[in-house]
N, C-alpha and C. Protein backbone atom coordinates (compact mmCIF):
# COMPACT_ATOMS: atom_id res chain seq x y z
N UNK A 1 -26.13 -2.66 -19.18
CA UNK A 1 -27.41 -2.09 -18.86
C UNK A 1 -28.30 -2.11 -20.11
N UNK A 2 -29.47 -2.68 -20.01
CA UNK A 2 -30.37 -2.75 -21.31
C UNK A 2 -31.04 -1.49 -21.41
N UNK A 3 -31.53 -0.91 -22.32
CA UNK A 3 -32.30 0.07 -22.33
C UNK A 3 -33.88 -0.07 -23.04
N UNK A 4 -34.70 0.54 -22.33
CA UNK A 4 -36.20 0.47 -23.05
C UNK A 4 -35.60 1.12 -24.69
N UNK A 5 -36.85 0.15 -25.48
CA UNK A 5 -37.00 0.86 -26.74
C UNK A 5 -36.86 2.32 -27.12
N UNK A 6 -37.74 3.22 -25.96
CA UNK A 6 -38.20 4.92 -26.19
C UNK A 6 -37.28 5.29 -25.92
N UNK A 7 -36.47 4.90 -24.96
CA UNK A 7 -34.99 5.62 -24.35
C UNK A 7 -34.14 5.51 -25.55
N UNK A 8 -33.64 4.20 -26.24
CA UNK A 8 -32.51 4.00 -26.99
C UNK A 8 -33.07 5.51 -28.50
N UNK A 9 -34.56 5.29 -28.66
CA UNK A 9 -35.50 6.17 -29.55
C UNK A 9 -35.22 7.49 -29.36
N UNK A 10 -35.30 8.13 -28.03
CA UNK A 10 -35.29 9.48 -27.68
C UNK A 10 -34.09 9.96 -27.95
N UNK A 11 -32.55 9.13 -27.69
CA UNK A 11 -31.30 9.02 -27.29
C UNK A 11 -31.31 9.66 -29.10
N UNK A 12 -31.19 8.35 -29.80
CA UNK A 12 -30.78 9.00 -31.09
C UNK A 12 -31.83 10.11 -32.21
N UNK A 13 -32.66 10.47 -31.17
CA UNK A 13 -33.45 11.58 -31.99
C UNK A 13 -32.71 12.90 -31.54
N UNK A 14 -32.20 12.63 -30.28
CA UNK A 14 -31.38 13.82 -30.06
C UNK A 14 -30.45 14.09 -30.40
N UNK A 15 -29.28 13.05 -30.81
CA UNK A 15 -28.26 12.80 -31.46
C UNK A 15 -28.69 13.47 -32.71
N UNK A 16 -29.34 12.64 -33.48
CA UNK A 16 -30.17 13.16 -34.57
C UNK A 16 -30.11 14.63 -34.66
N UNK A 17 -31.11 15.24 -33.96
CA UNK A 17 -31.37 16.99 -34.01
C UNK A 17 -29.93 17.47 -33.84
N UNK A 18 -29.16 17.38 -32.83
CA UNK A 18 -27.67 18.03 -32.74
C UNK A 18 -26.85 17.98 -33.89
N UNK A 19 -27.08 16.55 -34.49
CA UNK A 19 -25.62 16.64 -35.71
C UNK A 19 -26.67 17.39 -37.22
N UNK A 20 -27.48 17.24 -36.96
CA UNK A 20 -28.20 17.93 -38.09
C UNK A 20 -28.10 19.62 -37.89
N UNK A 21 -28.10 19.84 -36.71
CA UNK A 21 -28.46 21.62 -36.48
C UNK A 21 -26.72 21.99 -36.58
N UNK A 22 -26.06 21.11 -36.03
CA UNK A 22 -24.53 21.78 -36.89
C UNK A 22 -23.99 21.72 -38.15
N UNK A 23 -25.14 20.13 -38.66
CA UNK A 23 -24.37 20.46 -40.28
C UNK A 23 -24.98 21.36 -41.19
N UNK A 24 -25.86 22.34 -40.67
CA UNK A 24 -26.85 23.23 -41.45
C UNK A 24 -25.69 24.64 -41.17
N UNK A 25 -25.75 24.78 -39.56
CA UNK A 25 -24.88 25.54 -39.55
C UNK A 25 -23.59 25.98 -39.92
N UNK A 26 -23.36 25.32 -40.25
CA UNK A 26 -21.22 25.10 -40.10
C UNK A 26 -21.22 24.70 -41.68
N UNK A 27 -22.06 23.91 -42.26
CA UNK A 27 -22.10 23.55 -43.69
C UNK A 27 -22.67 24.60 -44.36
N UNK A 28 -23.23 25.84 -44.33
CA UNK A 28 -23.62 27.02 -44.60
C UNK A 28 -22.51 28.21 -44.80
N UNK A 29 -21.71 27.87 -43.59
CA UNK A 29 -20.56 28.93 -43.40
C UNK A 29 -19.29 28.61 -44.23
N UNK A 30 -19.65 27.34 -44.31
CA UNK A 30 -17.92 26.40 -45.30
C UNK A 30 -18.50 26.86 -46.65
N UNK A 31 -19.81 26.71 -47.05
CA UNK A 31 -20.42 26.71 -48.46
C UNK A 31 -20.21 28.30 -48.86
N UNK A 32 -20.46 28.66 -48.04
CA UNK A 32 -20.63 30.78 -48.52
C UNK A 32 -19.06 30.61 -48.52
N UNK A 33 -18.14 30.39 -47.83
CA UNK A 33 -16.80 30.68 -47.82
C UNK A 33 -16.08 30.31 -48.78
N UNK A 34 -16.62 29.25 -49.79
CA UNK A 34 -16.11 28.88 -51.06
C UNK A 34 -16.03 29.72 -52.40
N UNK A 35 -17.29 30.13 -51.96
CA UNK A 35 -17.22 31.35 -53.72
C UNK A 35 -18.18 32.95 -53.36
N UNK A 36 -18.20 33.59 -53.74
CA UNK A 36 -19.03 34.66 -54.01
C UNK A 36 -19.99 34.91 -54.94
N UNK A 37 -19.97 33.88 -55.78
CA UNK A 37 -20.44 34.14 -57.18
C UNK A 37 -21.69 33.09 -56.63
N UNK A 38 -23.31 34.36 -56.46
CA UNK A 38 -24.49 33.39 -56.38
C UNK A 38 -25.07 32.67 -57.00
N UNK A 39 -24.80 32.08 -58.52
CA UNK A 39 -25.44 31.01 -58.69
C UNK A 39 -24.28 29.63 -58.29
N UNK A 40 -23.27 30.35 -58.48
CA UNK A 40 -22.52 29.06 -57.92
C UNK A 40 -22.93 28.40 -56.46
N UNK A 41 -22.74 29.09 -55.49
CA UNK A 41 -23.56 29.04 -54.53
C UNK A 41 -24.89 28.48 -54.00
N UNK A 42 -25.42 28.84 -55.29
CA UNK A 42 -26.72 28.25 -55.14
C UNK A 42 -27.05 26.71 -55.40
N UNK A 43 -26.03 26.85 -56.54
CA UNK A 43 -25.26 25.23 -56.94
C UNK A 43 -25.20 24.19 -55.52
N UNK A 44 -23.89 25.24 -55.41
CA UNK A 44 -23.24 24.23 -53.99
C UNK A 44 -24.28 24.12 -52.71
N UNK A 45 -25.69 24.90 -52.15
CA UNK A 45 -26.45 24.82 -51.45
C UNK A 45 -27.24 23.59 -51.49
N UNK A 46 -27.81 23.45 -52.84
CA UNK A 46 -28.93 22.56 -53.44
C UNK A 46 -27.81 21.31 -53.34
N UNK A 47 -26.79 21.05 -53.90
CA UNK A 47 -26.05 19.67 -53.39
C UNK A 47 -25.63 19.61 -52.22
N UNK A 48 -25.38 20.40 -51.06
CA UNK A 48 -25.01 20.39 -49.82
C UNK A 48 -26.43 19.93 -49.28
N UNK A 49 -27.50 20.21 -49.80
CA UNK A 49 -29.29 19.65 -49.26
C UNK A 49 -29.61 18.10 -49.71
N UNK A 50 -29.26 18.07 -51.00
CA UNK A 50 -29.07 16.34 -51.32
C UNK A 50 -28.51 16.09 -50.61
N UNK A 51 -27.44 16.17 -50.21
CA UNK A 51 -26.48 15.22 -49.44
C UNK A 51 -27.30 15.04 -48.31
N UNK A 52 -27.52 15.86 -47.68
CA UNK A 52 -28.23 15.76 -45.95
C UNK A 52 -29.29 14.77 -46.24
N UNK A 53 -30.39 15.16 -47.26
CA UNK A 53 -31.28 14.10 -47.87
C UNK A 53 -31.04 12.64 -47.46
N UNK A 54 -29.80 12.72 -48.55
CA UNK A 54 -29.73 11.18 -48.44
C UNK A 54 -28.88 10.51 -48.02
N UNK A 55 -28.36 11.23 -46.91
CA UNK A 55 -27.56 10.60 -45.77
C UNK A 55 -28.62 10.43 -44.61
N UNK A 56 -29.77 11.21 -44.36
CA UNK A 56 -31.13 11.22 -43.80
C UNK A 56 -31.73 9.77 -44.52
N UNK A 57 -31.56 9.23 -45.32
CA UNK A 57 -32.28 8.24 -46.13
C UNK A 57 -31.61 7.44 -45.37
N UNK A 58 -30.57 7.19 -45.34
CA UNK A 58 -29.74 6.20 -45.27
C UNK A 58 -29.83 5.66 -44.12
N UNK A 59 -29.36 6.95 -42.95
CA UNK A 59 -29.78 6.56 -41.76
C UNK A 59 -31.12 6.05 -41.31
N UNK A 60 -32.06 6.27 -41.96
CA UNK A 60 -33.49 5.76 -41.74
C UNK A 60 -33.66 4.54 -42.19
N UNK A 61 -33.20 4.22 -43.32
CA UNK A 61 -33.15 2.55 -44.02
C UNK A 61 -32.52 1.68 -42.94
N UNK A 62 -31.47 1.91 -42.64
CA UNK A 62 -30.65 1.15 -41.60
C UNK A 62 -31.23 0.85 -40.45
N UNK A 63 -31.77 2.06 -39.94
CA UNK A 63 -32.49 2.45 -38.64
C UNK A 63 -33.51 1.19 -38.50
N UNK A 64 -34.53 1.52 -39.68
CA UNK A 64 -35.78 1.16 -39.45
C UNK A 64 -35.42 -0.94 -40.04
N UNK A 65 -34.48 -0.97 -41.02
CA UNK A 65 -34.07 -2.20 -41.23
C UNK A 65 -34.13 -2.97 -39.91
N UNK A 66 -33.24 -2.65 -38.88
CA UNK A 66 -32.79 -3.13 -37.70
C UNK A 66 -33.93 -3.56 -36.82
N UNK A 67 -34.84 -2.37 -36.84
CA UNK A 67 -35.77 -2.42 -36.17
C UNK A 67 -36.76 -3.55 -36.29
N UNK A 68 -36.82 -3.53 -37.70
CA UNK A 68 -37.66 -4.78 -38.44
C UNK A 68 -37.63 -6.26 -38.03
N UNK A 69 -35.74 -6.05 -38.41
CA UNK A 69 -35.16 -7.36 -38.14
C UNK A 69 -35.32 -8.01 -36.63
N UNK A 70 -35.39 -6.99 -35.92
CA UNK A 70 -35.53 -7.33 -34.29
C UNK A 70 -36.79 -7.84 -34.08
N UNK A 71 -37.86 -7.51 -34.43
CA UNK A 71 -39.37 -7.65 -34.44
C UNK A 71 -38.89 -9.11 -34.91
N UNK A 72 -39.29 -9.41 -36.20
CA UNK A 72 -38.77 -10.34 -36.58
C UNK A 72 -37.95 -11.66 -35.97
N UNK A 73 -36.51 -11.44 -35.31
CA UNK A 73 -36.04 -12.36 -34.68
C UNK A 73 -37.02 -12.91 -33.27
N UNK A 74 -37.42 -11.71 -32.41
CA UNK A 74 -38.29 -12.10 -31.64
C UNK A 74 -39.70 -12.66 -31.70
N UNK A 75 -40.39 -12.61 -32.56
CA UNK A 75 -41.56 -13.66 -33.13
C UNK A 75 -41.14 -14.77 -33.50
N UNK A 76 -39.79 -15.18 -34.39
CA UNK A 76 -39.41 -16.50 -34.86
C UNK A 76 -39.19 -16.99 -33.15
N UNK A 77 -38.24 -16.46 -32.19
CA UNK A 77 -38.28 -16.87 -31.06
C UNK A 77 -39.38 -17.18 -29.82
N UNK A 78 -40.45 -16.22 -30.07
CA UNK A 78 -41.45 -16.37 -29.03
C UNK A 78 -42.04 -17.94 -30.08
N UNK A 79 -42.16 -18.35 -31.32
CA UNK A 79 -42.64 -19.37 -32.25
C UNK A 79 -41.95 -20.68 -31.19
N UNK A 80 -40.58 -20.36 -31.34
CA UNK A 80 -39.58 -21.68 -31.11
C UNK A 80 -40.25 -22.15 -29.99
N UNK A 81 -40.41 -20.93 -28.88
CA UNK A 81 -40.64 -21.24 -27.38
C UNK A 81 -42.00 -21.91 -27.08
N UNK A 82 -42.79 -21.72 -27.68
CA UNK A 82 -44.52 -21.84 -27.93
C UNK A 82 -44.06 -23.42 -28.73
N UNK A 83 -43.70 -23.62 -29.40
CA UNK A 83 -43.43 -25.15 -30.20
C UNK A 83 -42.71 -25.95 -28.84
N UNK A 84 -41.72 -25.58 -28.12
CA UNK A 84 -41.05 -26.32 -27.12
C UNK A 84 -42.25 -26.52 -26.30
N UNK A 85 -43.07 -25.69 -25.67
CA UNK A 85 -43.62 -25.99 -24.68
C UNK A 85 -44.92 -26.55 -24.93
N UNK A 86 -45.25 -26.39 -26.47
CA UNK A 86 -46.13 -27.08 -26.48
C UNK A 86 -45.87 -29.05 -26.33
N UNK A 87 -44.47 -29.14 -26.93
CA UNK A 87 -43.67 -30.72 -26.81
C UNK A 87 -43.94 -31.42 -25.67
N UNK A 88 -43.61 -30.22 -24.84
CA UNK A 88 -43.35 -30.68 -23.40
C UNK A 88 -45.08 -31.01 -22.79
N UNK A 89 -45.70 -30.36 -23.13
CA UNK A 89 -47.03 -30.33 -22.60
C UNK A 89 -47.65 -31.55 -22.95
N UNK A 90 -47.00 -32.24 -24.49
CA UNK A 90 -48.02 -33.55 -24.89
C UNK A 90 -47.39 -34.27 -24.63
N UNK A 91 -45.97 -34.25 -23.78
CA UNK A 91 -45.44 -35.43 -23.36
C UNK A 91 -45.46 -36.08 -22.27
């Protein structure tokens, strides 16, 4: 089954929001459960926020890479098809 663009879009924005709203949650409760001592804490918060950062980066580079590349393959292809038929037309 193929799916429209907005669907496959909507699909992993929701994905998206869910694994993000548990790793805030649950990564909050593991982080306090490690130490008592608040600047340590505060330590381990601010690198538990990088991380999300740039695992958020990451997934977006990839994301939007793909996306690119697709655009991309399909213009070199609508090119090919437009060159064939133009062949055919002067022949």
């Amino acid at each position: 089954m193929i799916r429209s663009p907005q669907h496959t879009a909507l699909r992993l924005a929701v994905l998206y929001v869910a694994a993000a709203s548990l790793w805030i949650l649950f990564s909050d409760r593991a982080v306090e459960s490690l130490t008592s001592n608040p600047h340590l804490l505060t330590r381990l918060q601010t690198l538990k926020g990088w991380f999300f950062v740039a695992c958020t980066g990451a997934l977006l580079f990839v994301l939007v890479r793909r996306a690119l590349t697709e655009v991309a393959r399909s213009g070199a292809l609508a090119r090919v098809a437009e060159d064939a038929l133009r062949q055919t037309e002067a022949s």
